[in-house]
PDB file of N, CA and C in Angstrom:
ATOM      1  N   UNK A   1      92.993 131.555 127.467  1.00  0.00           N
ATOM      2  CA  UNK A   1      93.197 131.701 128.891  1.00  0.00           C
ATOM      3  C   UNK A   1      93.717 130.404 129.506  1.00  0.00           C
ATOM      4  N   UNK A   2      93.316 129.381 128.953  1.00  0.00           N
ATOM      5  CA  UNK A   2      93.758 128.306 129.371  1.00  0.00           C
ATOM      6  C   UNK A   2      94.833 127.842 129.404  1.00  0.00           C
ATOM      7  N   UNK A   3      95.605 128.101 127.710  1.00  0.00           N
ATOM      8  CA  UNK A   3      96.795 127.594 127.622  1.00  0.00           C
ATOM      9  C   UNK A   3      97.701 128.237 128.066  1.00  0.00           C
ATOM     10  N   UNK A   4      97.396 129.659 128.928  1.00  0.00           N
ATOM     11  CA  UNK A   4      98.502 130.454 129.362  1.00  0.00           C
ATOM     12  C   UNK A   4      98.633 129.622 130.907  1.00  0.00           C
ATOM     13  N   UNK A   5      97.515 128.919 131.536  1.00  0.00           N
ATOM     14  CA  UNK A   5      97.715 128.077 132.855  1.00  0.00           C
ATOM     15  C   UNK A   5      98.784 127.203 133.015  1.00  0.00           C
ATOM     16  N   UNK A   6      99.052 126.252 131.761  1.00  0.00           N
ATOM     17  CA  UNK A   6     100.099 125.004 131.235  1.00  0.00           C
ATOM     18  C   UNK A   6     101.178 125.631 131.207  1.00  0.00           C
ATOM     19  N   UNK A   7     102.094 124.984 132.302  1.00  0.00           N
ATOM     20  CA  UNK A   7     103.501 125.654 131.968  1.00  0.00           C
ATOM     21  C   UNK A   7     103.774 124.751 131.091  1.00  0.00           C
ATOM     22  N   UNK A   8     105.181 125.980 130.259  1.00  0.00           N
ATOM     23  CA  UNK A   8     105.584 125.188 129.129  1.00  0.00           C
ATOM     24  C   UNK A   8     106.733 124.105 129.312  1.00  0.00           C
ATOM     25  N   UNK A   9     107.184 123.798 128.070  1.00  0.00           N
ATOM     26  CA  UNK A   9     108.341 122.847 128.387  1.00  0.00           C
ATOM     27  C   UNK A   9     109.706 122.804 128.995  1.00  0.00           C
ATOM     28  N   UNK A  10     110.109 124.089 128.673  1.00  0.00           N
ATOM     29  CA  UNK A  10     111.189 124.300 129.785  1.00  0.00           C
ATOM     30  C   UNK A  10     111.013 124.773 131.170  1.00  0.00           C
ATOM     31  N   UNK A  11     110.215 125.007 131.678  1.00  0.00           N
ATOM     32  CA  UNK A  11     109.624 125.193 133.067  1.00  0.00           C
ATOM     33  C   UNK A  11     109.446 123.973 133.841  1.00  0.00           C
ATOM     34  N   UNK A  12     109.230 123.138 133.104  1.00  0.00           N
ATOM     35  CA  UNK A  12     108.213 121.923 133.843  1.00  0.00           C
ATOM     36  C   UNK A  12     109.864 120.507 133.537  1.00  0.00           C
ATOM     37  N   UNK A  13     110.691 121.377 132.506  1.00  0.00           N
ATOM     38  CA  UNK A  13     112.195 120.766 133.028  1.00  0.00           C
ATOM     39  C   UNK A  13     113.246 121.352 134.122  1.00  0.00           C
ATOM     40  N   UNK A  14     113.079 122.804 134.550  1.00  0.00           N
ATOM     41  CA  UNK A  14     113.707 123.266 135.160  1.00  0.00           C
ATOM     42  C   UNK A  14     113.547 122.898 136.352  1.00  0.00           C
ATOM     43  N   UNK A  15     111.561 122.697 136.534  1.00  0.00           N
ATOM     44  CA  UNK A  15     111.417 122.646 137.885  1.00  0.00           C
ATOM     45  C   UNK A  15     111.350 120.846 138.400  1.00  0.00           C
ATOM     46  N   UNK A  16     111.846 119.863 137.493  1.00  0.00           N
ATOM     47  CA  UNK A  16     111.608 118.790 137.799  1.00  0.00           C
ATOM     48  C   UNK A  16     113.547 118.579 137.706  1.00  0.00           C
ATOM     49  N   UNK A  17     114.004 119.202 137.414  1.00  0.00           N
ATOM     50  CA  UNK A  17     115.903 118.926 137.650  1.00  0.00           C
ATOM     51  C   UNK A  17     115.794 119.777 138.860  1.00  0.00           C
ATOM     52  N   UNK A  18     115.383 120.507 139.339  1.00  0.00           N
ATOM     53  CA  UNK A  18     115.476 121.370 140.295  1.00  0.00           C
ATOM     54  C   UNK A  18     115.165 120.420 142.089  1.00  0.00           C
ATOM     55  N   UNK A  19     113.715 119.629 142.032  1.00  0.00           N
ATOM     56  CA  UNK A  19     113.339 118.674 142.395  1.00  0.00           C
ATOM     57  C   UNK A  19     113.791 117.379 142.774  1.00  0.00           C
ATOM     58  N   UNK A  20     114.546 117.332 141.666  1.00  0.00           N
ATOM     59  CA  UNK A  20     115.797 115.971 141.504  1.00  0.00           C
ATOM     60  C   UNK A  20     116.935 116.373 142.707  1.00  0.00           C
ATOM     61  N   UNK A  21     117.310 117.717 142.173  1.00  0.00           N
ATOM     62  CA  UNK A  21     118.310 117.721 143.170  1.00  0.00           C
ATOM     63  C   UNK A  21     118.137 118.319 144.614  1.00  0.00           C
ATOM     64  N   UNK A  22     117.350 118.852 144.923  1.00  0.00           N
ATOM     65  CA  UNK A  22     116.738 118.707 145.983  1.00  0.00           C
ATOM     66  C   UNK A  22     116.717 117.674 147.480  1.00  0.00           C
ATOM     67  N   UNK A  23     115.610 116.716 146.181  1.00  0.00           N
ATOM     68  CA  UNK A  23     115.483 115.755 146.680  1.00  0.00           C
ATOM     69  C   UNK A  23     116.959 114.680 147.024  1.00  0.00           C
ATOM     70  N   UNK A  24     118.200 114.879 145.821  1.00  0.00           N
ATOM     71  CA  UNK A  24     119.134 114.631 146.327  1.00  0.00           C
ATOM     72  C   UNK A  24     119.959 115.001 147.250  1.00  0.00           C
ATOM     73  N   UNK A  25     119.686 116.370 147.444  1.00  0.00           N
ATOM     74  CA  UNK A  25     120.757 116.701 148.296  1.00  0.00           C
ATOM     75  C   UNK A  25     120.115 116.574 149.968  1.00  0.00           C
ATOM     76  N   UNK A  26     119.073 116.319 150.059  1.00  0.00           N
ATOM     77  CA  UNK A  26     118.392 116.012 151.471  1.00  0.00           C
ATOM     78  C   UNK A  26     118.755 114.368 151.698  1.00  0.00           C
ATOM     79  N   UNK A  27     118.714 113.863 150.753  1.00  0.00           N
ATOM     80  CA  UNK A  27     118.750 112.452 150.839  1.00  0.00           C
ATOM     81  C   UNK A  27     120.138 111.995 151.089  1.00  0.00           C
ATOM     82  N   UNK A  28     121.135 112.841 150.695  1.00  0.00           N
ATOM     83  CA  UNK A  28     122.640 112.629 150.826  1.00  0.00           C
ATOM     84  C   UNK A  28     123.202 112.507 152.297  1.00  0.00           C
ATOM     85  N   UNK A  29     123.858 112.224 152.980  1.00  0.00           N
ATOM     86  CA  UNK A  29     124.309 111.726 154.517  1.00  0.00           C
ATOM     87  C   UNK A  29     126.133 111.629 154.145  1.00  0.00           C
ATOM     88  N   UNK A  30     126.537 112.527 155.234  1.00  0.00           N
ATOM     89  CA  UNK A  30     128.212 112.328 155.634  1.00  0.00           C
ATOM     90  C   UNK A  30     128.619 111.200 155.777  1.00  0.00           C
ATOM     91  N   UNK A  31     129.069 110.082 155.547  1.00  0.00           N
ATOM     92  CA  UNK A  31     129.063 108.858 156.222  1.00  0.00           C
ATOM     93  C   UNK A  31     131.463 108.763 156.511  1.00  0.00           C
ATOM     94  N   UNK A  32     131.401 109.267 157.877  1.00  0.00           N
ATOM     95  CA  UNK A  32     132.664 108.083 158.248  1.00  0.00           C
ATOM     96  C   UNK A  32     132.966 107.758 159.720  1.00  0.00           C
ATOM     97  N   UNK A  33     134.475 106.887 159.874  1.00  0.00           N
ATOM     98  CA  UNK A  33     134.199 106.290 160.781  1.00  0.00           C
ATOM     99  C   UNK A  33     135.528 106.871 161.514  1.00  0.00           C
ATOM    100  N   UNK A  34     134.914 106.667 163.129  1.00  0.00           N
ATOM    101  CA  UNK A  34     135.859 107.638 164.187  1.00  0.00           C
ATOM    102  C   UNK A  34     136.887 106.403 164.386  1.00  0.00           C
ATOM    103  N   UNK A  35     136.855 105.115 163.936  1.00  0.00           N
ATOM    104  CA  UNK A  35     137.662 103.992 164.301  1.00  0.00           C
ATOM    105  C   UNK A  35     139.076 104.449 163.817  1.00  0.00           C
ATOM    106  N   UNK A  36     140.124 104.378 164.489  1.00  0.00           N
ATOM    107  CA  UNK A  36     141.564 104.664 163.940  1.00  0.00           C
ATOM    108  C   UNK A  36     142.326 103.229 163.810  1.00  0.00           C
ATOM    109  N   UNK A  37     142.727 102.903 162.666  1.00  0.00           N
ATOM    110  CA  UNK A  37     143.803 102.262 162.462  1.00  0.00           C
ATOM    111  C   UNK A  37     144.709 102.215 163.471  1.00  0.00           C
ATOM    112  N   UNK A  38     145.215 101.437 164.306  1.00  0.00           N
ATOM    113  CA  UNK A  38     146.460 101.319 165.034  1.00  0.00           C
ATOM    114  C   UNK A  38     148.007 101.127 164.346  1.00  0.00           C
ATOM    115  N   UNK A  39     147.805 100.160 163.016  1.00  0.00           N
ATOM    116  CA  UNK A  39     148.791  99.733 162.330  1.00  0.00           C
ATOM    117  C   UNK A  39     148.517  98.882 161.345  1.00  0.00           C
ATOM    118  N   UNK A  40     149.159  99.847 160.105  1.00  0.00           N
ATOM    119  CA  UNK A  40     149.106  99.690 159.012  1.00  0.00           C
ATOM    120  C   UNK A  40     149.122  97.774 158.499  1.00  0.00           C
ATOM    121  N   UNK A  41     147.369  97.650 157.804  1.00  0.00           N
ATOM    122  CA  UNK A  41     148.055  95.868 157.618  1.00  0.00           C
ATOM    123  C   UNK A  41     149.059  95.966 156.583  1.00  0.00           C
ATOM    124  N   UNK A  42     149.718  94.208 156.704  1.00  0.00           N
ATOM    125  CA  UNK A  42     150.754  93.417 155.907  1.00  0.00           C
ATOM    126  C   UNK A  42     149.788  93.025 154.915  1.00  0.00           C
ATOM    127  N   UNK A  43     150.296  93.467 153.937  1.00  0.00           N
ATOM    128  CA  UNK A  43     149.552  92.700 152.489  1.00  0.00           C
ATOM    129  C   UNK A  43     150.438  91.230 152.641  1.00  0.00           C
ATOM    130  N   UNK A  44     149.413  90.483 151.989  1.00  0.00           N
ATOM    131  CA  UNK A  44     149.795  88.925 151.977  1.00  0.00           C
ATOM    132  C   UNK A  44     149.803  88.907 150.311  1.00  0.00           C
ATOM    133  N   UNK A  45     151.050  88.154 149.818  1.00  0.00           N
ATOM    134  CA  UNK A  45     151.380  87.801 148.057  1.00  0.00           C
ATOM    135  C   UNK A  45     150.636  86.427 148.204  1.00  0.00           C
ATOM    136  N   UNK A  46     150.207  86.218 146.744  1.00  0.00           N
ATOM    137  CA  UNK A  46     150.532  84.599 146.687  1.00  0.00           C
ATOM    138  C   UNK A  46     150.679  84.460 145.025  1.00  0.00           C
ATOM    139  N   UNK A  47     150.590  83.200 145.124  1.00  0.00           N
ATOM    140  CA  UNK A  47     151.378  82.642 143.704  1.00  0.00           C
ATOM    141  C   UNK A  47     150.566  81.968 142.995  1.00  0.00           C
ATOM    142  N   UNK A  48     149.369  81.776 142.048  1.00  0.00           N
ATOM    143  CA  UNK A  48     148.702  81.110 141.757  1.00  0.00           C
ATOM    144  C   UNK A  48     149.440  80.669 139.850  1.00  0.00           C
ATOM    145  N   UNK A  49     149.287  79.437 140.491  1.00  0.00           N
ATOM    146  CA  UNK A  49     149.926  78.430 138.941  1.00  0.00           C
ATOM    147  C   UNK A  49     149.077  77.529 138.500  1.00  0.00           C
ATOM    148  N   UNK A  50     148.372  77.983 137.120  1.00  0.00           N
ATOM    149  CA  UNK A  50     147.474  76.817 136.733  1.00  0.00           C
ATOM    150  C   UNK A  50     147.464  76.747 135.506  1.00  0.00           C
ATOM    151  N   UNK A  51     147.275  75.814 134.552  1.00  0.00           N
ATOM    152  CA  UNK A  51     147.299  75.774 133.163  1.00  0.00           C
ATOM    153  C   UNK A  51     145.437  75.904 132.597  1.00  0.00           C
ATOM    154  N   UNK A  52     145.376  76.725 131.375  1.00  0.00           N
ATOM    155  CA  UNK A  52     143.884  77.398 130.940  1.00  0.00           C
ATOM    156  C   UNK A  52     144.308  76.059 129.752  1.00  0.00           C
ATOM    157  N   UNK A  53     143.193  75.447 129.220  1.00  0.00           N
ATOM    158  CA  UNK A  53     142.857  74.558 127.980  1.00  0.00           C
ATOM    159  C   UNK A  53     141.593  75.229 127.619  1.00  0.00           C
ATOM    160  N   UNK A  54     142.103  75.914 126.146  1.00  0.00           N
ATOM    161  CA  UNK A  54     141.111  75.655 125.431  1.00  0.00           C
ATOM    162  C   UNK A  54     140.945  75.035 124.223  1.00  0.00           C
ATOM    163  N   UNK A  55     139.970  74.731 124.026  1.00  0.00           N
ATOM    164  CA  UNK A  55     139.299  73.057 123.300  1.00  0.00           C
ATOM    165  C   UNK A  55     138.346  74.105 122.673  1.00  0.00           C
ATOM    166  N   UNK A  56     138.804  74.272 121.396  1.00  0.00           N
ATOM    167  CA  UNK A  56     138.298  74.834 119.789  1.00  0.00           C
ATOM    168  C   UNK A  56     137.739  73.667 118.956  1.00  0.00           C
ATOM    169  N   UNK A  57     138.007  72.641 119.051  1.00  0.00           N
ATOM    170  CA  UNK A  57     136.959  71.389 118.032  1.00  0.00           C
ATOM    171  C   UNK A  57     137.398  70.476 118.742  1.00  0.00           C
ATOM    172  N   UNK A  58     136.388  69.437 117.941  1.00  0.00           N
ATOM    173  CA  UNK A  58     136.572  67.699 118.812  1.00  0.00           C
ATOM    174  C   UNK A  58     135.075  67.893 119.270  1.00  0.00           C
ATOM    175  N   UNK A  59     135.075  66.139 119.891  1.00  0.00           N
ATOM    176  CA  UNK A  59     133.514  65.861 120.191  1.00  0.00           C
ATOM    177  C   UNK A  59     133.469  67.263 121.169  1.00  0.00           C
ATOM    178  N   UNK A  60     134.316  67.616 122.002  1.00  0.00           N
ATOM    179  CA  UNK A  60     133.397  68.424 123.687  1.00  0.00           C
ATOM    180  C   UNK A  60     133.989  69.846 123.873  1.00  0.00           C
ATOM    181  N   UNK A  61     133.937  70.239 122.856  1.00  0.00           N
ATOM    182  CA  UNK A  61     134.666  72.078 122.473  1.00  0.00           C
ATOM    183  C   UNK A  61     134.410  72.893 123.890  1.00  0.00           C
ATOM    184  N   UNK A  62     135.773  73.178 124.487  1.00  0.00           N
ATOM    185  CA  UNK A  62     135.118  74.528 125.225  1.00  0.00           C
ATOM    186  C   UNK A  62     135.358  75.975 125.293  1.00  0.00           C
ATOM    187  N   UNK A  63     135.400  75.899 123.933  1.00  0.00           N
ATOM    188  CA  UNK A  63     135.329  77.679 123.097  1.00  0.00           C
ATOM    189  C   UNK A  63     134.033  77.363 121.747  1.00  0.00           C
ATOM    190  N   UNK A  64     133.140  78.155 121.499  1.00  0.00           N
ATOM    191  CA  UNK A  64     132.566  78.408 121.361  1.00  0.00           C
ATOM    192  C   UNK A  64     132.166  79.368 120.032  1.00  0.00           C
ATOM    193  N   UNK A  65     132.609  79.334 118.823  1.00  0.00           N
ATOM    194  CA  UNK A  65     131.959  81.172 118.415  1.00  0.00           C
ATOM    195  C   UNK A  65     130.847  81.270 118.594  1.00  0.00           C
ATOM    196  N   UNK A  66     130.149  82.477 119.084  1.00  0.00           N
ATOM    197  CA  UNK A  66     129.252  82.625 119.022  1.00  0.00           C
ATOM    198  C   UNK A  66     128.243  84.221 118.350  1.00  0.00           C
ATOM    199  N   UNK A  67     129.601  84.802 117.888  1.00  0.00           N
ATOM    200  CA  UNK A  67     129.207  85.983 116.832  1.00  0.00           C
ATOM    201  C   UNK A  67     130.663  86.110 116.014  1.00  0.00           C
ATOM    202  N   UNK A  68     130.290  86.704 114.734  1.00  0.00           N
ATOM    203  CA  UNK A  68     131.279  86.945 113.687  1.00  0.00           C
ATOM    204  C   UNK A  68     130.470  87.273 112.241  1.00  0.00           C
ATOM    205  N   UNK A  69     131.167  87.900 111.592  1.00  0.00           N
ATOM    206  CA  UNK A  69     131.094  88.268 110.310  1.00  0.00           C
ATOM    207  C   UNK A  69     130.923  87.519 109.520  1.00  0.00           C
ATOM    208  N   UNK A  70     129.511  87.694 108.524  1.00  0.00           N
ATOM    209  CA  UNK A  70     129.129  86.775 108.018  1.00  0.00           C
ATOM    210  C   UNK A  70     129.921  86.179 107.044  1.00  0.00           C
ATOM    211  N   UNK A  71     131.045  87.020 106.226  1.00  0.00           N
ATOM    212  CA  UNK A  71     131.388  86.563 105.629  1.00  0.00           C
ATOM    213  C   UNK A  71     132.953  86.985 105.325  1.00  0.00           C
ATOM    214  N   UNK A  72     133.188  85.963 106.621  1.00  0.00           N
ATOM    215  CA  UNK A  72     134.944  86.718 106.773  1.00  0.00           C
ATOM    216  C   UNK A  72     135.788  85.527 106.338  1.00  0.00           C
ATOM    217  N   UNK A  73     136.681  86.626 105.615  1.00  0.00           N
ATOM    218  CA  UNK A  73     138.272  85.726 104.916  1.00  0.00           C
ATOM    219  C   UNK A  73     138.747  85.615 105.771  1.00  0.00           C
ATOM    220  N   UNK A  74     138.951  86.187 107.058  1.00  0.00           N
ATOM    221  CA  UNK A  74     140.135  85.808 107.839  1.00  0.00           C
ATOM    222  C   UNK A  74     140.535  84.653 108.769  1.00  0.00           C
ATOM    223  N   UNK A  75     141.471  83.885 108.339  1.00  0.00           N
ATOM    224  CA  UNK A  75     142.329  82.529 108.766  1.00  0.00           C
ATOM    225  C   UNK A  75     142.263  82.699 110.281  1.00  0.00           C
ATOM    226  N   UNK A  76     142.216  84.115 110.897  1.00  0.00           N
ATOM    227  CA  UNK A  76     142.646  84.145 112.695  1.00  0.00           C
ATOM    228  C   UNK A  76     141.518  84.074 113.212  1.00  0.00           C
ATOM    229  N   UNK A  77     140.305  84.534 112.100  1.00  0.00           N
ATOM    230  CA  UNK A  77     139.094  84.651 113.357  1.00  0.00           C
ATOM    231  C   UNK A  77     139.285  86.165 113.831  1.00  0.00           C
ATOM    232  N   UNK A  78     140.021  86.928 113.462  1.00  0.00           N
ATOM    233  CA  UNK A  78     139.480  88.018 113.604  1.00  0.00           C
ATOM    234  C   UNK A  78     138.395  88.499 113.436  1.00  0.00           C
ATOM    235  N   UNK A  79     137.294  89.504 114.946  1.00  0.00           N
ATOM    236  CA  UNK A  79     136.121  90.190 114.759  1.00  0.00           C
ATOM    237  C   UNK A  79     135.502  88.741 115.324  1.00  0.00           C
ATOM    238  N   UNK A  80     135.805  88.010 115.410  1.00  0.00           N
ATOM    239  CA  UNK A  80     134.865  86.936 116.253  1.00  0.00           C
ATOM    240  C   UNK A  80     134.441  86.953 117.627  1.00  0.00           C
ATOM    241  N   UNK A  81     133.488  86.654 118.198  1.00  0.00           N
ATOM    242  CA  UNK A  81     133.351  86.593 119.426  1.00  0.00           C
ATOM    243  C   UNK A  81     132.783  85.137 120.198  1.00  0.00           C
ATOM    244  N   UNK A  82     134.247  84.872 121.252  1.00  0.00           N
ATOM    245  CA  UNK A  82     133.843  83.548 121.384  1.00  0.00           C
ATOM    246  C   UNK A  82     133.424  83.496 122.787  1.00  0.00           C
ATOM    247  N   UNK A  83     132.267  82.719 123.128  1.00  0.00           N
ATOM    248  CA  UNK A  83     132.236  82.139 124.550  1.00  0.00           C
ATOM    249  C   UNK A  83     133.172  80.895 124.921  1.00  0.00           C
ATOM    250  N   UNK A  84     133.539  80.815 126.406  1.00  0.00           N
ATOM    251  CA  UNK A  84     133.906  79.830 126.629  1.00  0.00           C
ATOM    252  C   UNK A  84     133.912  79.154 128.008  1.00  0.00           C
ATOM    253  N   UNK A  85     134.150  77.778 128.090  1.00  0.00           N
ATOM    254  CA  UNK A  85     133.856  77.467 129.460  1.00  0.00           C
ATOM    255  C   UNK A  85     134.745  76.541 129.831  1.00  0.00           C
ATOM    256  N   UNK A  86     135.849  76.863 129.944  1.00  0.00           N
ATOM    257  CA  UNK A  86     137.731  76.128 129.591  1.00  0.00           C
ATOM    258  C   UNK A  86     138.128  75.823 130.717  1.00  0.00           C
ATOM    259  N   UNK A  87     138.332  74.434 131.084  1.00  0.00           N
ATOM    260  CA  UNK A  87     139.020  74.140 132.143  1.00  0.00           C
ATOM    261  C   UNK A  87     140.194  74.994 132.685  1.00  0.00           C
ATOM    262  N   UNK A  88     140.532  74.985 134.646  1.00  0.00           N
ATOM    263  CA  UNK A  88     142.102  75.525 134.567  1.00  0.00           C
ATOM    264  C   UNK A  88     142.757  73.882 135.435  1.00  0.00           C
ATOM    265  N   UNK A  89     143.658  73.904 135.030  1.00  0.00           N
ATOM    266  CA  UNK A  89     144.091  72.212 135.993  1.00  0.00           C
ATOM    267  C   UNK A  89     145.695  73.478 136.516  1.00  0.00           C
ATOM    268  N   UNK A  90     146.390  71.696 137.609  1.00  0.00           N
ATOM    269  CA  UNK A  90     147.570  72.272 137.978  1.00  0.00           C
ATOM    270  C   UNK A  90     148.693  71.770 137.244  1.00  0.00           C
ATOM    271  N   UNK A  91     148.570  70.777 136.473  1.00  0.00           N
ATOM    272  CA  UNK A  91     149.265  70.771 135.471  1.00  0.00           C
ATOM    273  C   UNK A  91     148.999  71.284 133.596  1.00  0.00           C
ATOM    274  N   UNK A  92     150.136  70.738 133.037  1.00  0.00           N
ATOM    275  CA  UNK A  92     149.694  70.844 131.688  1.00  0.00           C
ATOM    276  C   UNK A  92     149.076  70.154 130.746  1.00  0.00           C
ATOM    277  N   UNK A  93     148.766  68.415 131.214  1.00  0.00           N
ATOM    278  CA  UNK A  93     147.745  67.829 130.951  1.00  0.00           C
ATOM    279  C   UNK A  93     146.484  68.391 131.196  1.00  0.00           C
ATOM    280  N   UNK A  94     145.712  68.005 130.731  1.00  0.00           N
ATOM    281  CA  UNK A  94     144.203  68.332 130.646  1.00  0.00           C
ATOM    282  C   UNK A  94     143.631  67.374 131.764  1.00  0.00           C
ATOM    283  N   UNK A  95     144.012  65.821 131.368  1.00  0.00           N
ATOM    284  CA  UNK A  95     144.280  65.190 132.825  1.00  0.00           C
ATOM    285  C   UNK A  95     144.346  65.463 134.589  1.00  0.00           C
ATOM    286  N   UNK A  96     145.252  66.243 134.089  1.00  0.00           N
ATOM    287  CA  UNK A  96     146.042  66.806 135.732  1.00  0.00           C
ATOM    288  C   UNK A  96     144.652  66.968 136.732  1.00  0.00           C
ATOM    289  N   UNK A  97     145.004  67.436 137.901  1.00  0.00           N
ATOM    290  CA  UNK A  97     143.475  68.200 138.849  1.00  0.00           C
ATOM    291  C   UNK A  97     143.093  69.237 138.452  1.00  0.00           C
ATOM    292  N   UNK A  98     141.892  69.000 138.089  1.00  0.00           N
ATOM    293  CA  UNK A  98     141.058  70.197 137.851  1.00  0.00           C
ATOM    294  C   UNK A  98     140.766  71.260 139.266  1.00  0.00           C
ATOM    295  N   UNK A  99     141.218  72.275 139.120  1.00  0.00           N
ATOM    296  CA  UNK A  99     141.463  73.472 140.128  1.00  0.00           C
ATOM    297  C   UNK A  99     140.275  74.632 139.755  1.00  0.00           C
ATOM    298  N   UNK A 100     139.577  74.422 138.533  1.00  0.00           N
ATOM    299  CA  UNK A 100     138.616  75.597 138.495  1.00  0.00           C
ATOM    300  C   UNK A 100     138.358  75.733 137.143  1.00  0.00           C
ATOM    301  N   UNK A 101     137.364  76.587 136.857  1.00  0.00           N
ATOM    302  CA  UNK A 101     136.885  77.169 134.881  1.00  0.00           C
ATOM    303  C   UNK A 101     137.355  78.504 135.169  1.00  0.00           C
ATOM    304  N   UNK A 102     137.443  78.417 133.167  1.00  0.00           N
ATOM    305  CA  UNK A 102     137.216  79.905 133.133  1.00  0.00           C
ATOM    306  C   UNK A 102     136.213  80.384 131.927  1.00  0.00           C
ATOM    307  N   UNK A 103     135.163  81.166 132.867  1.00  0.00           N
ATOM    308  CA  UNK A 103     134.023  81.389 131.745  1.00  0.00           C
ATOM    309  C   UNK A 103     133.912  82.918 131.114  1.00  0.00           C
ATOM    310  N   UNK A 104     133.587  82.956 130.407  1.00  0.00           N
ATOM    311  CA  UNK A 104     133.204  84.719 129.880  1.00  0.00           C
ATOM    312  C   UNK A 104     133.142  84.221 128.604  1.00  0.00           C
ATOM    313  N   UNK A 105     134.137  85.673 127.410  1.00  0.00           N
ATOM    314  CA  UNK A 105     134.322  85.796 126.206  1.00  0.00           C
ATOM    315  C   UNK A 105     135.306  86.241 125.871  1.00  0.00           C
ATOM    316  N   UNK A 106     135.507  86.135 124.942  1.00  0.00           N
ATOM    317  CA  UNK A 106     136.830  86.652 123.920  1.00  0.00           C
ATOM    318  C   UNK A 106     136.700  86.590 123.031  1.00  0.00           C
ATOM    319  N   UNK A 107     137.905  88.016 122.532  1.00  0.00           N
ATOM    320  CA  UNK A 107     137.891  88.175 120.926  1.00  0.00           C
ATOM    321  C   UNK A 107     139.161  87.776 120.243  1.00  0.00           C
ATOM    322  N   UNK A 108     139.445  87.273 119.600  1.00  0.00           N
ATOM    323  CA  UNK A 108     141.058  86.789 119.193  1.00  0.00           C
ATOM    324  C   UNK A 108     141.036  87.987 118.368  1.00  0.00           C
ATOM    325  N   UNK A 109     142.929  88.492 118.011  1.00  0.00           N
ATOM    326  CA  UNK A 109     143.002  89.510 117.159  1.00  0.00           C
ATOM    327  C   UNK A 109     144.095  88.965 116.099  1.00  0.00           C
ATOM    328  N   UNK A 110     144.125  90.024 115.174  1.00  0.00           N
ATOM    329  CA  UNK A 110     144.718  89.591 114.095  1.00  0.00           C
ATOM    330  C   UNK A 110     146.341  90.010 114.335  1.00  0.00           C
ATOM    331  N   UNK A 111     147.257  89.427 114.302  1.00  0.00           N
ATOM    332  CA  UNK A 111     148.927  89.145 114.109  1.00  0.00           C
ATOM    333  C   UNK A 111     148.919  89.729 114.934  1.00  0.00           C
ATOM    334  N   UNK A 112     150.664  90.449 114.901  1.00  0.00           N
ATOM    335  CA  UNK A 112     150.552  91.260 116.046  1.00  0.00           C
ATOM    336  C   UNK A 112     151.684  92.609 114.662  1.00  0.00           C
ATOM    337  N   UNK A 113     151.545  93.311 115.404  1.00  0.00           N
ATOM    338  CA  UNK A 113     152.021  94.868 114.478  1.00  0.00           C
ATOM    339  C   UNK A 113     153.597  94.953 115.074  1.00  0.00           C
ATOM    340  N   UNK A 114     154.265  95.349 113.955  1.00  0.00           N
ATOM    341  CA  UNK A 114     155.343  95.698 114.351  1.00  0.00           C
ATOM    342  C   UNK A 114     155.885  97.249 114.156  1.00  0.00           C
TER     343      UNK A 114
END
C-alpha cells in the first residue's frame, strides 16, 4: 500500500520539467524600448599598428609550453599548448614603446597543406 503512494520516476520527472517551465514562463518579461532612433550612427574606423614579440627562450621567455605530448617527434611543436604573456610595442624593436600585452594561449600547427 505504501509503495503505490511514491510516485515513480517518470512522474516525479514530468512534474519537476513541468515546474521548471512554469516557473519560467512566469518569470519571463517583454522587455523593449519606445525610444526611436532619429538617425542612423556613423561608425568610426581606426587603424591600430603594433608589433606582437614573442620570446620562446633566453633568460625572460614570454611563451611558455605549458601542455604537450609526452613524447613528441615533432620539430613544430605540434599538439602543444602554449601560454603567453608577449609584449605589443609601436615599433619592431622590442625596445620601441610598449603599447600593451598579449595574454591567453596558443597552439602552433604543423606546415601548412597544399
Amino acid at each position: 500500500m505504501a509503495s503505490s503512494l511514491l510516485p515513480n520516476c517518470s512522474t516525479t520527472i514530468f512534474l519537476s520539467c513541468f515546474l521548471f517551465l512554469l516557473a519560467a514562463a512566469v518569470d519571463a518579461k517583454l522587455v523593449h524600448s519606445q525610444r526611436v532612433l532619429s538617425r542612423p550612427l556613423k561608425e568610426k574606423m581606426s587603424h591600430l599598428h603594433f608589433y606582437f614579440h614573442d620570446i620562446v627562450s633566453g633568460r625572460n621567455p614570454t611563451a611558455v609550453t605549458v601542455a604537450g605530448a609526452k613524447n613528441s617527434t615533432s620539430l613544430t611543436g605540434f599538439g602543444d599548448i602554449v601560454m603567453i604573456d608577449d609584449p605589443l610595442t609601436e615599433g619592431p624593436e622590442l625596445s620601441s614603446k610598449l603599447v600593451g600585452r598579449a595574454q591567453g594561449l596558443y597552439t602552433p600547427r604543423q606546415g601548412c597543406r597544399t
